[in-house]
Protein backbone atom coordinates (compact mmCIF):
# COMPACT_ATOMS: atom_id res chain seq x y z
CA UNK A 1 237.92 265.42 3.07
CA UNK A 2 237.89 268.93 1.99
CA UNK A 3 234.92 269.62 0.31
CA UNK A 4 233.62 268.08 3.91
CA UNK A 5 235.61 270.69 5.89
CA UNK A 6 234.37 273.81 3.34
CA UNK A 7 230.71 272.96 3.81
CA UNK A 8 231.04 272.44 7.68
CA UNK A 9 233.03 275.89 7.33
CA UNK A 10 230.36 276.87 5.90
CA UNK A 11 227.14 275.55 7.88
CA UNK A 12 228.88 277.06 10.70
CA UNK A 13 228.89 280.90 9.08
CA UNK A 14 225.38 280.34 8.07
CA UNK A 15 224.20 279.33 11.67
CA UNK A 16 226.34 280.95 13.69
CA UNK A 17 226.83 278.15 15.89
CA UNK A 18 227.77 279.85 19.40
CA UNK A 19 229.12 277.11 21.88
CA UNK A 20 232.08 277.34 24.81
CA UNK A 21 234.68 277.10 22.30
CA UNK A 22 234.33 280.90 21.61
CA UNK A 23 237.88 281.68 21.52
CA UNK A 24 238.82 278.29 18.91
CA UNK A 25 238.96 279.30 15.93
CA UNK A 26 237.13 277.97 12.47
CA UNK A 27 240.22 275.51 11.94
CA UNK A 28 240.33 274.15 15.60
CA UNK A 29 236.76 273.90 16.43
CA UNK A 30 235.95 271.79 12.70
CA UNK A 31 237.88 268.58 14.46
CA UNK A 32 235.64 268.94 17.75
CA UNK A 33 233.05 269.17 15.47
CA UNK A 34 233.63 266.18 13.19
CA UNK A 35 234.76 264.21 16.36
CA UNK A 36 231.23 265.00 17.98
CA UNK A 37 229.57 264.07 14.70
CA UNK A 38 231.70 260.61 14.41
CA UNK A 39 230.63 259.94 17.69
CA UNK A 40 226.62 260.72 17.54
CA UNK A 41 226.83 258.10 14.21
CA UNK A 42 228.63 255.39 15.83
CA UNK A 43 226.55 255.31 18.65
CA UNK A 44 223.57 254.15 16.80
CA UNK A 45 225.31 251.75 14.92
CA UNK A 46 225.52 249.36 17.73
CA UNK A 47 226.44 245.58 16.62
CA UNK A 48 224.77 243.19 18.02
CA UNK A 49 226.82 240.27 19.66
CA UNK A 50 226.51 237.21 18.22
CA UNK A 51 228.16 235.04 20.84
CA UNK A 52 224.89 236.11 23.15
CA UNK A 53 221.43 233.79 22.86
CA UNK A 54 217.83 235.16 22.68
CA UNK A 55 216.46 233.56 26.46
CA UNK A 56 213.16 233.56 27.70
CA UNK A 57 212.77 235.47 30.39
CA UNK A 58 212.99 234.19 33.86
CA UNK A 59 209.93 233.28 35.14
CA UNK A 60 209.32 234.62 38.65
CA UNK A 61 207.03 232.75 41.04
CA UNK A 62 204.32 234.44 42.53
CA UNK A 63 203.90 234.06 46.69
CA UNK A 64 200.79 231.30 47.01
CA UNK A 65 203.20 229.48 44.02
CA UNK A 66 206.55 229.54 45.97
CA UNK A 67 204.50 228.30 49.63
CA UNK A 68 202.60 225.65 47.81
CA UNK A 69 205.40 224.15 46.49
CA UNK A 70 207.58 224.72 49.26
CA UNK A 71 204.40 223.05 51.25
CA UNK A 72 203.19 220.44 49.40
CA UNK A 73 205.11 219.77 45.74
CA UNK A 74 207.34 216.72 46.05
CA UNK A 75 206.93 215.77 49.05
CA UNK A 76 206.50 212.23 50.66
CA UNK A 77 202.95 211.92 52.31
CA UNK A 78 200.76 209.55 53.98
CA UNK A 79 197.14 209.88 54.81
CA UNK A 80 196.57 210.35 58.54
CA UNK A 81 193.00 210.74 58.39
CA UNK A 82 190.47 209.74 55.63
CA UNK A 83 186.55 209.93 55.91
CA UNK A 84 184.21 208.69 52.66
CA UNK A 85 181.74 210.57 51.99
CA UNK A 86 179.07 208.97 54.61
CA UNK A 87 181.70 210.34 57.03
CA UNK A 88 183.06 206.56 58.02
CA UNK A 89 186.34 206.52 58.50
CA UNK A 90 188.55 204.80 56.01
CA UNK A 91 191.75 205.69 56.84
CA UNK A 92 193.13 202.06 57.76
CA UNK A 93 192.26 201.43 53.72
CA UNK A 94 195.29 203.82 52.88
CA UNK A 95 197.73 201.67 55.43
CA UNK A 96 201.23 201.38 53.70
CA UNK A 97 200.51 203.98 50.77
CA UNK A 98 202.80 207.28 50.37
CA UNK A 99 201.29 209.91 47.99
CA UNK A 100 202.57 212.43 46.20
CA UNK A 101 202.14 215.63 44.50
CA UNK A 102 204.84 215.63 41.34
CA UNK A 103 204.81 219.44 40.10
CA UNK A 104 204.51 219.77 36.12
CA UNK A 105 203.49 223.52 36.40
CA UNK A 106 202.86 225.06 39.40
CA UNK A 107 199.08 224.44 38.94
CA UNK A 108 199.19 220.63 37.80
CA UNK A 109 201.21 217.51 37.78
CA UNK A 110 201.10 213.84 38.43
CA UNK A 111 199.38 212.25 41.88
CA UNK A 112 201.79 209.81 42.37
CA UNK A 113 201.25 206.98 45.07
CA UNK A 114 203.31 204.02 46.13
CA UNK A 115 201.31 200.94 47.72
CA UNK A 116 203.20 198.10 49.32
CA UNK A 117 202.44 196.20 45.62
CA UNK A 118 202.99 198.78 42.78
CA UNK A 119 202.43 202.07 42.09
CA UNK A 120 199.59 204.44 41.28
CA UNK A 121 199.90 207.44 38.89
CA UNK A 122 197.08 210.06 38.23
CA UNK A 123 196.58 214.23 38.02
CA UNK A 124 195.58 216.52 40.45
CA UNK A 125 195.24 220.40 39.45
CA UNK A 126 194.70 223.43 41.32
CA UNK A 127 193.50 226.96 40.49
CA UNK A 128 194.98 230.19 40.24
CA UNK A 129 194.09 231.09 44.00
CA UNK A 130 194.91 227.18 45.68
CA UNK A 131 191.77 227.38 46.99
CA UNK A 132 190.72 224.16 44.95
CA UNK A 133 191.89 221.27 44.07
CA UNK A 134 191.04 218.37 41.90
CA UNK A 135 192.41 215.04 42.44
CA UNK A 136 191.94 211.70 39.68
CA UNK A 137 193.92 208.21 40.66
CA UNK A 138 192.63 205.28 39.47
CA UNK A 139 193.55 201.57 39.57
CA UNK A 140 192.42 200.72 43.20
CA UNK A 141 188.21 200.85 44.67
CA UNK A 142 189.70 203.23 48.13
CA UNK A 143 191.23 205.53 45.02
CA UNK A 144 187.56 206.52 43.95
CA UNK A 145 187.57 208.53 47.45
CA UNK A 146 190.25 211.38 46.23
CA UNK A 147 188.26 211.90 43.05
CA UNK A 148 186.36 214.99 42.99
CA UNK A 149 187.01 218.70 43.67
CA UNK A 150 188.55 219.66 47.12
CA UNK A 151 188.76 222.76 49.00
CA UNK A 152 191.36 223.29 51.51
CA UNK A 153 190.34 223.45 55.30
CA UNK A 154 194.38 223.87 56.48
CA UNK A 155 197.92 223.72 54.63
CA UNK A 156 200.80 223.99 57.05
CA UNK A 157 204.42 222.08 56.42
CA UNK A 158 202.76 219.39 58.83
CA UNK A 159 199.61 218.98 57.44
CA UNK A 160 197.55 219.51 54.43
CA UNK A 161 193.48 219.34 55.25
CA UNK A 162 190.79 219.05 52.18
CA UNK A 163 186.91 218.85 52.66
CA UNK A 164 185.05 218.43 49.46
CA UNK A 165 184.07 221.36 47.52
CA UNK A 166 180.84 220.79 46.86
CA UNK A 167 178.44 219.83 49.18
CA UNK A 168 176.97 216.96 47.65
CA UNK A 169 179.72 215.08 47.83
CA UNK A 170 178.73 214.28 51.58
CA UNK A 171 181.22 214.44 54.93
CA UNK A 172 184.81 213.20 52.96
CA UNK A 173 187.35 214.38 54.57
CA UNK A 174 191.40 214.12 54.00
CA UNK A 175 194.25 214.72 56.63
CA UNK A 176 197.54 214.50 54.68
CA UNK A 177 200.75 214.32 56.81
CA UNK A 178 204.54 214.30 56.09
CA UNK A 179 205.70 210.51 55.94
């Protein structure tokens, strides 16, 4: 501890070190010194806790993410309306089912529907901008009608509407309602 305090004694002479402790002399200022020194090394040496787990961060949904689930995701639905793609309509085909779209991400999941005799599972995706959508259920000949690419005409909380996206796929047309 001495040969410490004789060479701060000393860096001090040789710098002159001018601070508000003007009137402290060599012997009181050294502890203020060391203290400030102590201090600027501990505070680097910062232990990590132990007790405290690396998470993830939270993911945040984005606006169009949060609606369409809030919309669509989870949700009971029957069809209210359905056209093939000769524009007849075929919605008495669809009597007695309830759809649904199960959320895996917020871009895909299972297409889930329940018909009076068992139930149906299949995907449907959507891209970044939920202006398309791509339905695939199989097991049933009316199922055929939900699989291609759809654009929406109208999402509301009462309704979801989907024409196809291309236009060879002829007049289809889907009216999904809230069961």
């Amino acid at each position: 501890m001495y040969s410490l305090k004789k060479r701060l004694q000393t860096i001090l002479r040789v710098c002159s070190v001018h601070c508000y402790f003007v009137y402290m002399t060599r012997d009181r200022l050294l502890p203020v010194v060391c203290a400030g020194l102590f201090c600027l090394m501990g505070a680097g040496c910062k232990k990590k806790n132990s007790n405290t787990p690396n998470l993830p961060p939270v993911y945040t949904p984005t606006l169009l993410e949060s609606l369409f689930e809030s919309m669509i995701l989870n949700r009971q639905t029957i069809i209210q309306q359905a056209n093939d793609s000769a524009g007849t309509d075929i919605t008495n085909s669809y009597t007695g089912y309830i759809f649904m779209l199960k959320k895996n991400t917020y871009h895909d999941g299972p297409f889930v529907c329940t018909t009076p005799d068992s139930t149906f599972t299949g995907t449907w995706s959507c891209n970044a901008d939920y202006s398309q959508m791509l339905l695939h259920l199989t097991g049933k000949p009316e199922f055929e009608n939900f699989n291609i690419y759809w654009k929406f005409k109208s999402k509301s909380n009462t309704k979801i509407e989907l024409l196809p996206w291309f236009s060879f796929q002829g007049n289809r047309y889907l009216r999904i309602v809230p069961k």
